[in-house]
PDB file of N, CA and C in Angstrom:
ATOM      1  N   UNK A   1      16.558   3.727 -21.715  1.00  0.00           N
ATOM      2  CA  UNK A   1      17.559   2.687 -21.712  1.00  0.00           C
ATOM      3  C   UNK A   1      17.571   1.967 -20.362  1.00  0.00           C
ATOM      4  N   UNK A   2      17.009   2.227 -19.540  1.00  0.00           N
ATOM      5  CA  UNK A   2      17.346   2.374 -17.980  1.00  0.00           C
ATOM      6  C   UNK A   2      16.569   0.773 -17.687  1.00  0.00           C
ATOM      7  N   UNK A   3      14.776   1.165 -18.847  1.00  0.00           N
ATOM      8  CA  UNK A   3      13.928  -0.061 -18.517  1.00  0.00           C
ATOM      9  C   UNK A   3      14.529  -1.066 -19.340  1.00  0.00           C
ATOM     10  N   UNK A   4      15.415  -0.999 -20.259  1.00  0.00           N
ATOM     11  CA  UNK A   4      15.725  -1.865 -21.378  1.00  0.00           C
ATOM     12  C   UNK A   4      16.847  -3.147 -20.282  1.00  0.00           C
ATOM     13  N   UNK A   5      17.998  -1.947 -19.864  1.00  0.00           N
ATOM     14  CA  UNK A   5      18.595  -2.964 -18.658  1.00  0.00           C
ATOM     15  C   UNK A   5      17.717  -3.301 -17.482  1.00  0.00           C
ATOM     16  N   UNK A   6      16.863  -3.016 -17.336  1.00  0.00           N
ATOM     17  CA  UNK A   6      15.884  -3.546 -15.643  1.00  0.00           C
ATOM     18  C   UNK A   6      15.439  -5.028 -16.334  1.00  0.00           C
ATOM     19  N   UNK A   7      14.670  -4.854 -17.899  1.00  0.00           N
ATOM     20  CA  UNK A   7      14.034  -5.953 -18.326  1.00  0.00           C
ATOM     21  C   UNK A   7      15.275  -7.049 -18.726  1.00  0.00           C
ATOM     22  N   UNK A   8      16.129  -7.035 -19.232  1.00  0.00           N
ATOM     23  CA  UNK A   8      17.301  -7.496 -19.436  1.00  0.00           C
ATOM     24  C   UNK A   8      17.624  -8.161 -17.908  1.00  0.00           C
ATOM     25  N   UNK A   9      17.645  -7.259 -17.121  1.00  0.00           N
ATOM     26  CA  UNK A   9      18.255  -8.183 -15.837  1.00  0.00           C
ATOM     27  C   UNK A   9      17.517  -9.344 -15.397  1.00  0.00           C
ATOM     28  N   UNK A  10      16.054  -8.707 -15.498  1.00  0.00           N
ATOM     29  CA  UNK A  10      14.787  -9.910 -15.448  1.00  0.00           C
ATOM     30  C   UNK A  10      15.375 -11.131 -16.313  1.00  0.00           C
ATOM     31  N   UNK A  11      14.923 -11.045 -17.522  1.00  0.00           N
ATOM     32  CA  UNK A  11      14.754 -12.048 -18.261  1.00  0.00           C
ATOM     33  C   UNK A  11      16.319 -12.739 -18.339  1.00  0.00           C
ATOM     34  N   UNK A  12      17.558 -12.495 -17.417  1.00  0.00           N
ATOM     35  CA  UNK A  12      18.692 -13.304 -17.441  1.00  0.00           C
ATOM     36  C   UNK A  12      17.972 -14.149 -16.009  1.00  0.00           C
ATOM     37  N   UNK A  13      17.789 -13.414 -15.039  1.00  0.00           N
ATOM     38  CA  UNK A  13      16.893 -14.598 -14.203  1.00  0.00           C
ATOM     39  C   UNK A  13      16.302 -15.450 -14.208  1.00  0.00           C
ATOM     40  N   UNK A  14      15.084 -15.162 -14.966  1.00  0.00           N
ATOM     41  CA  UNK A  14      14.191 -16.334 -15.973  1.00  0.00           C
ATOM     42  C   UNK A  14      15.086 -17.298 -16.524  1.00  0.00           C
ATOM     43  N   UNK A  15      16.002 -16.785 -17.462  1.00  0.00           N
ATOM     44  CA  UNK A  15      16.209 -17.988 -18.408  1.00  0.00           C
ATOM     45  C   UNK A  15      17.367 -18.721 -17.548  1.00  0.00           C
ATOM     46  N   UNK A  16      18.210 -18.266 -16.270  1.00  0.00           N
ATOM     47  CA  UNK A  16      19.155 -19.151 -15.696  1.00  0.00           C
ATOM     48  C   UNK A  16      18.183 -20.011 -14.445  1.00  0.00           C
ATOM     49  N   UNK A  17      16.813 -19.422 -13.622  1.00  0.00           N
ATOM     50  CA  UNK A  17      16.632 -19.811 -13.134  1.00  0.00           C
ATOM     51  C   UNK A  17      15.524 -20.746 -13.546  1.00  0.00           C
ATOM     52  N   UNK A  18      15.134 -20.649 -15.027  1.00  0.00           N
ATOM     53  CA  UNK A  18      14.380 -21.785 -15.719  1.00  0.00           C
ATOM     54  C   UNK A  18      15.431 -22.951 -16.429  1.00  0.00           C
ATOM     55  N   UNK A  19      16.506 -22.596 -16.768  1.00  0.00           N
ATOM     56  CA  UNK A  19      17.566 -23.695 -16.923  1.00  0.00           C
ATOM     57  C   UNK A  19      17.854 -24.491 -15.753  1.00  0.00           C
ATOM     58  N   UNK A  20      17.863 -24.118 -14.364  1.00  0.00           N
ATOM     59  CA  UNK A  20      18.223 -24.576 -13.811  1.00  0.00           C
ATOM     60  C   UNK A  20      16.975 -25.963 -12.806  1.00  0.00           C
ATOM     61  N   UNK A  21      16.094 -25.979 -13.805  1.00  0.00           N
ATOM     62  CA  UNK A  21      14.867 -26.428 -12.799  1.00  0.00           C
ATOM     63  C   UNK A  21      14.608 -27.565 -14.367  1.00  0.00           C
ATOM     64  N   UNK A  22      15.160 -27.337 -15.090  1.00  0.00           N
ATOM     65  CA  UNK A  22      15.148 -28.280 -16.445  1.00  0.00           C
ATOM     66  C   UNK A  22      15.803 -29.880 -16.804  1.00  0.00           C
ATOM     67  N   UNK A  23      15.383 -30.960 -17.331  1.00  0.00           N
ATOM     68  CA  UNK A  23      16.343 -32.063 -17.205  1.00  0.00           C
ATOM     69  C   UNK A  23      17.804 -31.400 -18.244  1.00  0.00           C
ATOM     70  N   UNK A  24      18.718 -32.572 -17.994  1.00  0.00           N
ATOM     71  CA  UNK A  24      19.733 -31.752 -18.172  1.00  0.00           C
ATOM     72  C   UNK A  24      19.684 -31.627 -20.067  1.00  0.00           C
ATOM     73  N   UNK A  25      19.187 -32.512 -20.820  1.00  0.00           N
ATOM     74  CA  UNK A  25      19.445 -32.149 -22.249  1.00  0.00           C
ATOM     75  C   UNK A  25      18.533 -31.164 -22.401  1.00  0.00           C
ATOM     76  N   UNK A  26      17.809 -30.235 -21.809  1.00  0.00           N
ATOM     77  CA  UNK A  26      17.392 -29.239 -22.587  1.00  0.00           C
ATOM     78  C   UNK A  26      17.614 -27.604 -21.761  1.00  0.00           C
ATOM     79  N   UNK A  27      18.720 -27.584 -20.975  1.00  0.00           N
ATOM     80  CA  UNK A  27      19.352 -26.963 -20.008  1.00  0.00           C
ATOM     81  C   UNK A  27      20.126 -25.960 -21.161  1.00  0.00           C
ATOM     82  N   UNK A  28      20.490 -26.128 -22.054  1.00  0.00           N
ATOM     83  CA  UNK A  28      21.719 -25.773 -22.823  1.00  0.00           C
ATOM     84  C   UNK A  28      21.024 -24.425 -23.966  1.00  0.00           C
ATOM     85  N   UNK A  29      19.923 -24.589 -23.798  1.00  0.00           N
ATOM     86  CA  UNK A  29      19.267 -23.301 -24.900  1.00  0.00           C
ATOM     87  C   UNK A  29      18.904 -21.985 -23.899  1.00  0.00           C
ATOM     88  N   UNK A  30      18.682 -22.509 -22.978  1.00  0.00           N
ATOM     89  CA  UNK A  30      18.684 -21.325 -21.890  1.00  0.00           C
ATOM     90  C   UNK A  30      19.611 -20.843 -21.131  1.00  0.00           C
ATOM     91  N   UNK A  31      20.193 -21.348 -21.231  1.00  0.00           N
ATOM     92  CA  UNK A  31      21.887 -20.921 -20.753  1.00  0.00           C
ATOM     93  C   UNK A  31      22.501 -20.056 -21.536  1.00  0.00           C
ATOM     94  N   UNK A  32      22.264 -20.414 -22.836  1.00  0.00           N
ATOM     95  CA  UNK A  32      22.662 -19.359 -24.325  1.00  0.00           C
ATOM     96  C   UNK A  32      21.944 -18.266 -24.145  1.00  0.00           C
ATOM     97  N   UNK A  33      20.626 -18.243 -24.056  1.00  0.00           N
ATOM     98  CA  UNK A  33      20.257 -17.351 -24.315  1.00  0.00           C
ATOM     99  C   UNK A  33      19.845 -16.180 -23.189  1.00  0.00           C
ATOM    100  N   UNK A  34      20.564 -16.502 -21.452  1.00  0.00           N
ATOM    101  CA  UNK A  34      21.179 -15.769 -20.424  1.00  0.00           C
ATOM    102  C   UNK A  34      22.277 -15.422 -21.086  1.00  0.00           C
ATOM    103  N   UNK A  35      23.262 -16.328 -21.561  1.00  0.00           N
ATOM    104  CA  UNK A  35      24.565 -15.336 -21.820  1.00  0.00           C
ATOM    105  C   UNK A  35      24.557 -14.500 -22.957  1.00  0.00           C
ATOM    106  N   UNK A  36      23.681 -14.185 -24.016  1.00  0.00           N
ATOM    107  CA  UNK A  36      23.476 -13.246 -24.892  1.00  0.00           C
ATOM    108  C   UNK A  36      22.959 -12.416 -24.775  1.00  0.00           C
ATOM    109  N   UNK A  37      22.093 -12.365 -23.429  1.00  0.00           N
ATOM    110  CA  UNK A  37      21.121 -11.453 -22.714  1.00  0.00           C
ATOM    111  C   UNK A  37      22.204 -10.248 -21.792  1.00  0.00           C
ATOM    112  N   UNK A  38      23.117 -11.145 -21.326  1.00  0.00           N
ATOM    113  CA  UNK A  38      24.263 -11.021 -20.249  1.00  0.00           C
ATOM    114  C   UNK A  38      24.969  -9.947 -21.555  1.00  0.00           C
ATOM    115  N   UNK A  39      25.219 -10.152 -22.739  1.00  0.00           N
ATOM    116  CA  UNK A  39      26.144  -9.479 -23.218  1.00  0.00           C
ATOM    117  C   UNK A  39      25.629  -7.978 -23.794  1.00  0.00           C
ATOM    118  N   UNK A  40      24.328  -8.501 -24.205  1.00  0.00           N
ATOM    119  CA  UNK A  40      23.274  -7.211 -24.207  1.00  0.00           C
ATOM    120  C   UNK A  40      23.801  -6.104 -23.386  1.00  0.00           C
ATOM    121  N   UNK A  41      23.300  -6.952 -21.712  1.00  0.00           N
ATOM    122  CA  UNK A  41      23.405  -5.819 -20.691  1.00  0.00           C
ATOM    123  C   UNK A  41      24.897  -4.840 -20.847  1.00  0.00           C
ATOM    124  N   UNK A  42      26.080  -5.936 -20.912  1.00  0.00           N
ATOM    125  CA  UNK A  42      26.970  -5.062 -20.696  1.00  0.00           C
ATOM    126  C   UNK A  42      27.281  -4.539 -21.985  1.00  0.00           C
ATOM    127  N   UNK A  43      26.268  -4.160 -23.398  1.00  0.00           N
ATOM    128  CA  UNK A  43      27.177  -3.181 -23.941  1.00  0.00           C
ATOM    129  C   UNK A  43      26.059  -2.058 -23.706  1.00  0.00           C
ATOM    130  N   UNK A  44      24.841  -2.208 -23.087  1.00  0.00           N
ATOM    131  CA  UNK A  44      24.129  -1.166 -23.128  1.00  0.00           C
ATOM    132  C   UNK A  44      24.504  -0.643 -21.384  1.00  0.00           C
ATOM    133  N   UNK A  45      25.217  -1.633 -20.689  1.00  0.00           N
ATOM    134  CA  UNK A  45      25.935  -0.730 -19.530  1.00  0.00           C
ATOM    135  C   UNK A  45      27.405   0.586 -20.175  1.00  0.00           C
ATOM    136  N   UNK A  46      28.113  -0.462 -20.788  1.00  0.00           N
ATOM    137  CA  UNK A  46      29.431   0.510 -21.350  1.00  0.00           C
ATOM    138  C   UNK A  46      28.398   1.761 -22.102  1.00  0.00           C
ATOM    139  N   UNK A  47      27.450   1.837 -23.020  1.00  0.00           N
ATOM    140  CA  UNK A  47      26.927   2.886 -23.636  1.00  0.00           C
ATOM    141  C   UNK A  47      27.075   3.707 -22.648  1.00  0.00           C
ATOM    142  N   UNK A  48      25.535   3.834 -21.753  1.00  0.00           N
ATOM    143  CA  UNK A  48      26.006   4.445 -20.953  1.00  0.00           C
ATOM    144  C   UNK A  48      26.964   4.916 -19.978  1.00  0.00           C
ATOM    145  N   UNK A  49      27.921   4.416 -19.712  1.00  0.00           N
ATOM    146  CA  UNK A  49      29.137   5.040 -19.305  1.00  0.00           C
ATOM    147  C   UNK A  49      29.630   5.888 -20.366  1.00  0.00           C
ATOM    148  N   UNK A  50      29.710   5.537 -21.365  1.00  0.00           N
ATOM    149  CA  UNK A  50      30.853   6.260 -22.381  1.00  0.00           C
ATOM    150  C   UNK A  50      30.201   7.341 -22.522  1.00  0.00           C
ATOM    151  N   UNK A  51      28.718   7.692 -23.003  1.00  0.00           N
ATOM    152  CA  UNK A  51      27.625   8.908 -22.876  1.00  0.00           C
ATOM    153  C   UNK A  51      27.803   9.662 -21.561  1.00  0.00           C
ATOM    154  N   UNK A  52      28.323   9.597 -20.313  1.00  0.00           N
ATOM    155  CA  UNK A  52      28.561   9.804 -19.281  1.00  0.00           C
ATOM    156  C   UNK A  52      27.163   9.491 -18.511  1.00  0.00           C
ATOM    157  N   UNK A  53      26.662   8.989 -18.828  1.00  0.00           N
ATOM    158  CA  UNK A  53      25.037   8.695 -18.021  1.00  0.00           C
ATOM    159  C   UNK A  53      25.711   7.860 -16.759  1.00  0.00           C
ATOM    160  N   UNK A  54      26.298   7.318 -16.810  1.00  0.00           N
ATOM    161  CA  UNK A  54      27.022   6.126 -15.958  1.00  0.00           C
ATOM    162  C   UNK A  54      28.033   6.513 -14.826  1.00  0.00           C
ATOM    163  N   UNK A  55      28.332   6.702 -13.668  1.00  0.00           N
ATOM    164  CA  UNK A  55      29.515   7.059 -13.110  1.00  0.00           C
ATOM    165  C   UNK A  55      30.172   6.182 -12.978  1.00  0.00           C
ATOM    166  N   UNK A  56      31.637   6.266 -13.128  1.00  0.00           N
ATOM    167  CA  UNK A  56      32.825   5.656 -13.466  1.00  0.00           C
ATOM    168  C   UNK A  56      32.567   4.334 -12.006  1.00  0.00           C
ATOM    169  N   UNK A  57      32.726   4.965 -10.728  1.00  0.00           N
ATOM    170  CA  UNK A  57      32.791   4.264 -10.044  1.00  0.00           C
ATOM    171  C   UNK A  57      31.047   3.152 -10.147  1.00  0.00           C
ATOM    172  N   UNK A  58      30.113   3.633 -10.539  1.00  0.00           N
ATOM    173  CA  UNK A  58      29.125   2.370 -10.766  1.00  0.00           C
ATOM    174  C   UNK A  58      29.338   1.902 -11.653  1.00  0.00           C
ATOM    175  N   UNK A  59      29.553   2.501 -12.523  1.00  0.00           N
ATOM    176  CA  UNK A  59      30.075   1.569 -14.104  1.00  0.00           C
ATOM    177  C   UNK A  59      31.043   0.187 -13.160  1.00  0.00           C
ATOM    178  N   UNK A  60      32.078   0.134 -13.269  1.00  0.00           N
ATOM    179  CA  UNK A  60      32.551  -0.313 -12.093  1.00  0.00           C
ATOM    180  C   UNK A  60      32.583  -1.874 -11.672  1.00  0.00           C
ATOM    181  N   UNK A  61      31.116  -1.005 -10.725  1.00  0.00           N
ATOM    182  CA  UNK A  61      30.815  -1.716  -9.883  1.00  0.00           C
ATOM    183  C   UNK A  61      29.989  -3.034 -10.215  1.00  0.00           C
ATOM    184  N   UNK A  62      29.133  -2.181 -11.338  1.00  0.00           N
ATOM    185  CA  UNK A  62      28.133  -2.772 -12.578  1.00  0.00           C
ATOM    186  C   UNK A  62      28.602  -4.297 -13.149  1.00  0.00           C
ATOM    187  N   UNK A  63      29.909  -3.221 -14.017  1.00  0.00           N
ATOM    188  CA  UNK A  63      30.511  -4.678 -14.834  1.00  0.00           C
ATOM    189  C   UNK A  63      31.579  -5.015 -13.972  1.00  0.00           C
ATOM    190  N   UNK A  64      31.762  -5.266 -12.772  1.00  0.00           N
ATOM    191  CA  UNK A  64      32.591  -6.533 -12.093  1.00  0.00           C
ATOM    192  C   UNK A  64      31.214  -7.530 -11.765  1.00  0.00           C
ATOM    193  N   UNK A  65      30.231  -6.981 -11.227  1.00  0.00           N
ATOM    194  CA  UNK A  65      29.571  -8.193 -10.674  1.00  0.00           C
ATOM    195  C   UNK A  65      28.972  -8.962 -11.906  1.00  0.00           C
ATOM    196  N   UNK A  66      28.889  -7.907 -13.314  1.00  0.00           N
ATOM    197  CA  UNK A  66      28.307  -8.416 -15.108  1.00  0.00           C
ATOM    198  C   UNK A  66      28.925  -9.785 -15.199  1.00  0.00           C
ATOM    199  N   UNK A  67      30.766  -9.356 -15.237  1.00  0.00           N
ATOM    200  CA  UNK A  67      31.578 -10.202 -15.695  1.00  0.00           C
ATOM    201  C   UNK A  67      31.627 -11.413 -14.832  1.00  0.00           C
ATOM    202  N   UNK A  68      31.418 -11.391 -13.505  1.00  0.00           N
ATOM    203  CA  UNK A  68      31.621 -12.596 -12.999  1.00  0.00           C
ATOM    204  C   UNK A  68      30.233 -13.472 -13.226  1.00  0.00           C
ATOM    205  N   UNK A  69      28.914 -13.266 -13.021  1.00  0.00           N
ATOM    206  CA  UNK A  69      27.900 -13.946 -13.819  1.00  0.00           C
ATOM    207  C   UNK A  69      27.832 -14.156 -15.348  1.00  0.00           C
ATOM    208  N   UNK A  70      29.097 -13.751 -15.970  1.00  0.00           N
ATOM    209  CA  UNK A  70      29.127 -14.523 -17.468  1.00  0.00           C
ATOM    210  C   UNK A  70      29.759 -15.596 -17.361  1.00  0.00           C
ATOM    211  N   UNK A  71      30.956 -15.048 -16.428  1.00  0.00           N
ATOM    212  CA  UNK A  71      31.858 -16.225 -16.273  1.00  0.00           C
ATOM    213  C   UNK A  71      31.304 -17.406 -15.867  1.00  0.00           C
ATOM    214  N   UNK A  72      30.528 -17.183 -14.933  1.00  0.00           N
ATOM    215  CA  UNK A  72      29.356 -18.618 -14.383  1.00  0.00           C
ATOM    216  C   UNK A  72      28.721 -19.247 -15.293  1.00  0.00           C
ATOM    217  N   UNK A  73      28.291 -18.286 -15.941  1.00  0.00           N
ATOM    218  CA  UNK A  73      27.308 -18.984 -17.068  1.00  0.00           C
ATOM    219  C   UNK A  73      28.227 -19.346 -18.482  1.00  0.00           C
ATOM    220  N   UNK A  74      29.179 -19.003 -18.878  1.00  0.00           N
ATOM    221  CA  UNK A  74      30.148 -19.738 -19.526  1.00  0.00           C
ATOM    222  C   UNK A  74      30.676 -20.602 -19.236  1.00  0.00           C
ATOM    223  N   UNK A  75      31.051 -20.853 -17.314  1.00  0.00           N
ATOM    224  CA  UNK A  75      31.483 -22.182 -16.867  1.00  0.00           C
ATOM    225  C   UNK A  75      30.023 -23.252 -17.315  1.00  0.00           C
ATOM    226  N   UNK A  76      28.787 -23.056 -16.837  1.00  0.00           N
ATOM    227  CA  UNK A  76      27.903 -23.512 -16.870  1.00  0.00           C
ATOM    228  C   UNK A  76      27.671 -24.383 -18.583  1.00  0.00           C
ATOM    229  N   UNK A  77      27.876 -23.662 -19.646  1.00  0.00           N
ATOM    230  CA  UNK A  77      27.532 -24.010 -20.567  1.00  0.00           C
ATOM    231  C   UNK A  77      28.733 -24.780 -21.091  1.00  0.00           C
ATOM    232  N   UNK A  78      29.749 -24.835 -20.320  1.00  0.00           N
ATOM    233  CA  UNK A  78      30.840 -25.614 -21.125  1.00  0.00           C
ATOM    234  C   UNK A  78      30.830 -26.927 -20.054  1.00  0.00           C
ATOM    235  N   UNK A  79      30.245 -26.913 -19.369  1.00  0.00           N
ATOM    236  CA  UNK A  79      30.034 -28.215 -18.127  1.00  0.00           C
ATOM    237  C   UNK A  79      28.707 -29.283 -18.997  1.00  0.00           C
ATOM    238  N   UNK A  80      27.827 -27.989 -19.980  1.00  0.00           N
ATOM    239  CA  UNK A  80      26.538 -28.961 -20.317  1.00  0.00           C
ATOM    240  C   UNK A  80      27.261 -29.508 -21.498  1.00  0.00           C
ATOM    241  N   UNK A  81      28.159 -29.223 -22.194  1.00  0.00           N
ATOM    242  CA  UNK A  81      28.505 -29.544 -23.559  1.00  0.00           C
ATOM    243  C   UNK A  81      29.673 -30.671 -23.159  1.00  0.00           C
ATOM    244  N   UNK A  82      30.539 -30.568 -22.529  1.00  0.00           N
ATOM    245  CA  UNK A  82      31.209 -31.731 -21.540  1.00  0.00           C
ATOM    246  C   UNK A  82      30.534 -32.614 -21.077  1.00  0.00           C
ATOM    247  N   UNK A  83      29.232 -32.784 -20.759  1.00  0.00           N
ATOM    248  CA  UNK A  83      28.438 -34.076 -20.461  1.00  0.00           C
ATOM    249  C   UNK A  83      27.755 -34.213 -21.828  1.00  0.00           C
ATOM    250  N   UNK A  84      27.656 -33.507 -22.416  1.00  0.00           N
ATOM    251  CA  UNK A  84      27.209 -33.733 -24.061  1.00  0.00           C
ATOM    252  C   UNK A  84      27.790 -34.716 -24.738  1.00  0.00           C
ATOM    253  N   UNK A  85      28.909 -34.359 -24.947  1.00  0.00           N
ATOM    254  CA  UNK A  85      30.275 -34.942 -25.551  1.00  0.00           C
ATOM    255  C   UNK A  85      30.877 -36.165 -24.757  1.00  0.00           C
ATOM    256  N   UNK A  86      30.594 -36.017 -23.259  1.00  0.00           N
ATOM    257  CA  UNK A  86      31.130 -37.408 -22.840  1.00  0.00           C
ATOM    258  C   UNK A  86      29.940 -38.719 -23.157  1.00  0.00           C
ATOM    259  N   UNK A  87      28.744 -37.947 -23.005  1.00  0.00           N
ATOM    260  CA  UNK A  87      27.972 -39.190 -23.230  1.00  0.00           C
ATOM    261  C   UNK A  87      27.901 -39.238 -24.802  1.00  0.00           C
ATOM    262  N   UNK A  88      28.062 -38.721 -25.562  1.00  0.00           N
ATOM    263  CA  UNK A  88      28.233 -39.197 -27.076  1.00  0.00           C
ATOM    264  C   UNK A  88      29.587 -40.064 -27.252  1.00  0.00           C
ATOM    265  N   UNK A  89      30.365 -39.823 -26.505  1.00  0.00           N
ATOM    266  CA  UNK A  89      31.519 -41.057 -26.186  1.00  0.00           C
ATOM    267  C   UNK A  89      31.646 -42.067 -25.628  1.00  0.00           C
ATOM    268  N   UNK A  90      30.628 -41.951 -24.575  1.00  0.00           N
ATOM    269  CA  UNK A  90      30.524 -43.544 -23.682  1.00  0.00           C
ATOM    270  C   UNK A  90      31.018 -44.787 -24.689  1.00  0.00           C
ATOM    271  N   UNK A  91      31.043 -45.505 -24.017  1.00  0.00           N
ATOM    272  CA  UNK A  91      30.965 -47.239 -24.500  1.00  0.00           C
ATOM    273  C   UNK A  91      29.702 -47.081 -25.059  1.00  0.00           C
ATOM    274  N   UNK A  92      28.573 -46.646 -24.033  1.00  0.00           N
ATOM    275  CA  UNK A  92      27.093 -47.357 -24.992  1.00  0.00           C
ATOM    276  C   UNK A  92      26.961 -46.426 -25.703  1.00  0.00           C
ATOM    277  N   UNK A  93      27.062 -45.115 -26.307  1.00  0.00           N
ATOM    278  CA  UNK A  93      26.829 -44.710 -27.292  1.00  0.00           C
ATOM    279  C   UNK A  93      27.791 -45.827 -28.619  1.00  0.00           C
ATOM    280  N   UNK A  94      28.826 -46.444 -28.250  1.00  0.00           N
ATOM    281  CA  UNK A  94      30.015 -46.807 -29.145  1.00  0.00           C
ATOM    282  C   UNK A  94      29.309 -47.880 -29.525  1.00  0.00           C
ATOM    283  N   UNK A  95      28.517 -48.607 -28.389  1.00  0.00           N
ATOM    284  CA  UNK A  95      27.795 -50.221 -28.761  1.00  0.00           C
ATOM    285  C   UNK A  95      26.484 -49.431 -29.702  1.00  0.00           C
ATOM    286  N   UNK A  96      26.069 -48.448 -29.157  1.00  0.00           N
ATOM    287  CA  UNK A  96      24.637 -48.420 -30.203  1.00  0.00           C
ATOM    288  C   UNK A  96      25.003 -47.805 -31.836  1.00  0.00           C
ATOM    289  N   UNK A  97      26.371 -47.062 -31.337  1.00  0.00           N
ATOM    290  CA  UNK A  97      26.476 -47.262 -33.034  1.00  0.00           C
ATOM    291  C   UNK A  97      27.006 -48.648 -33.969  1.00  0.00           C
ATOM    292  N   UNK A  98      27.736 -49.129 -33.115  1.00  0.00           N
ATOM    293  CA  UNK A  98      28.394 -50.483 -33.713  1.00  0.00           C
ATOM    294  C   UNK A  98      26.785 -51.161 -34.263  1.00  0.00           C
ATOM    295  N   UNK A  99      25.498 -51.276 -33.420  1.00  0.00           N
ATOM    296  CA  UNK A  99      24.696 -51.970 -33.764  1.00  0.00           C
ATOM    297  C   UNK A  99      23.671 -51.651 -34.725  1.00  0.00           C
ATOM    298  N   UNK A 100      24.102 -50.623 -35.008  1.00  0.00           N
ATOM    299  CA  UNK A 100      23.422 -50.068 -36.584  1.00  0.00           C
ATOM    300  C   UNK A 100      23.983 -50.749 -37.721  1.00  0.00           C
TER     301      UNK A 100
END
């Protein structure tokens, strides 16, 4: 389980630090799929705690620093969907539909 969270921690790197090097409309699939990665980790962190593999105080320590990089990346993905939604609202989205 140990390599399952090491590879897990990897591949939330990858996909936030490949979102972040992306134009912004295609930023938003990798962001998802850090924070599903992110949620992975922390139920295969709680497993182990609850199995006692985990000590209370790293458990802890674990999911405070878990939770605050979801929180980022939940701020993150509601910032891409907010420029989503504002530019599907602009004026010129409003003129290019009027001109259909």
């Amino acid at each position: 389980m140990g390599e399952k969270i090491d590879t897990l921690y990897i591949d939330i790197i990858e996909a936030t630090s490949g979102a972040a090097f992306l134009p912004k409309g295609e930023k938003l699939p990798w962001v998802r799929l850090a924070a599903r990665k992110l949620d992975t980790l922390k139920l295969l962190l709680m497993i182990l705690w609850e199995s006692g593999s985990l000590l209370d105080k790293k458990y802890v320590a674990l999911s405070t620093k878990v939770d605050t990089v979801g929180k980022m990346l939940g701020g993150w993905q509601g910032q891409i969907l907010r420029q989503a939604q504002d530019k599907q609202n602009s004026p010129e989205a409003a003129e290019r539909t009027r001109e259909k």
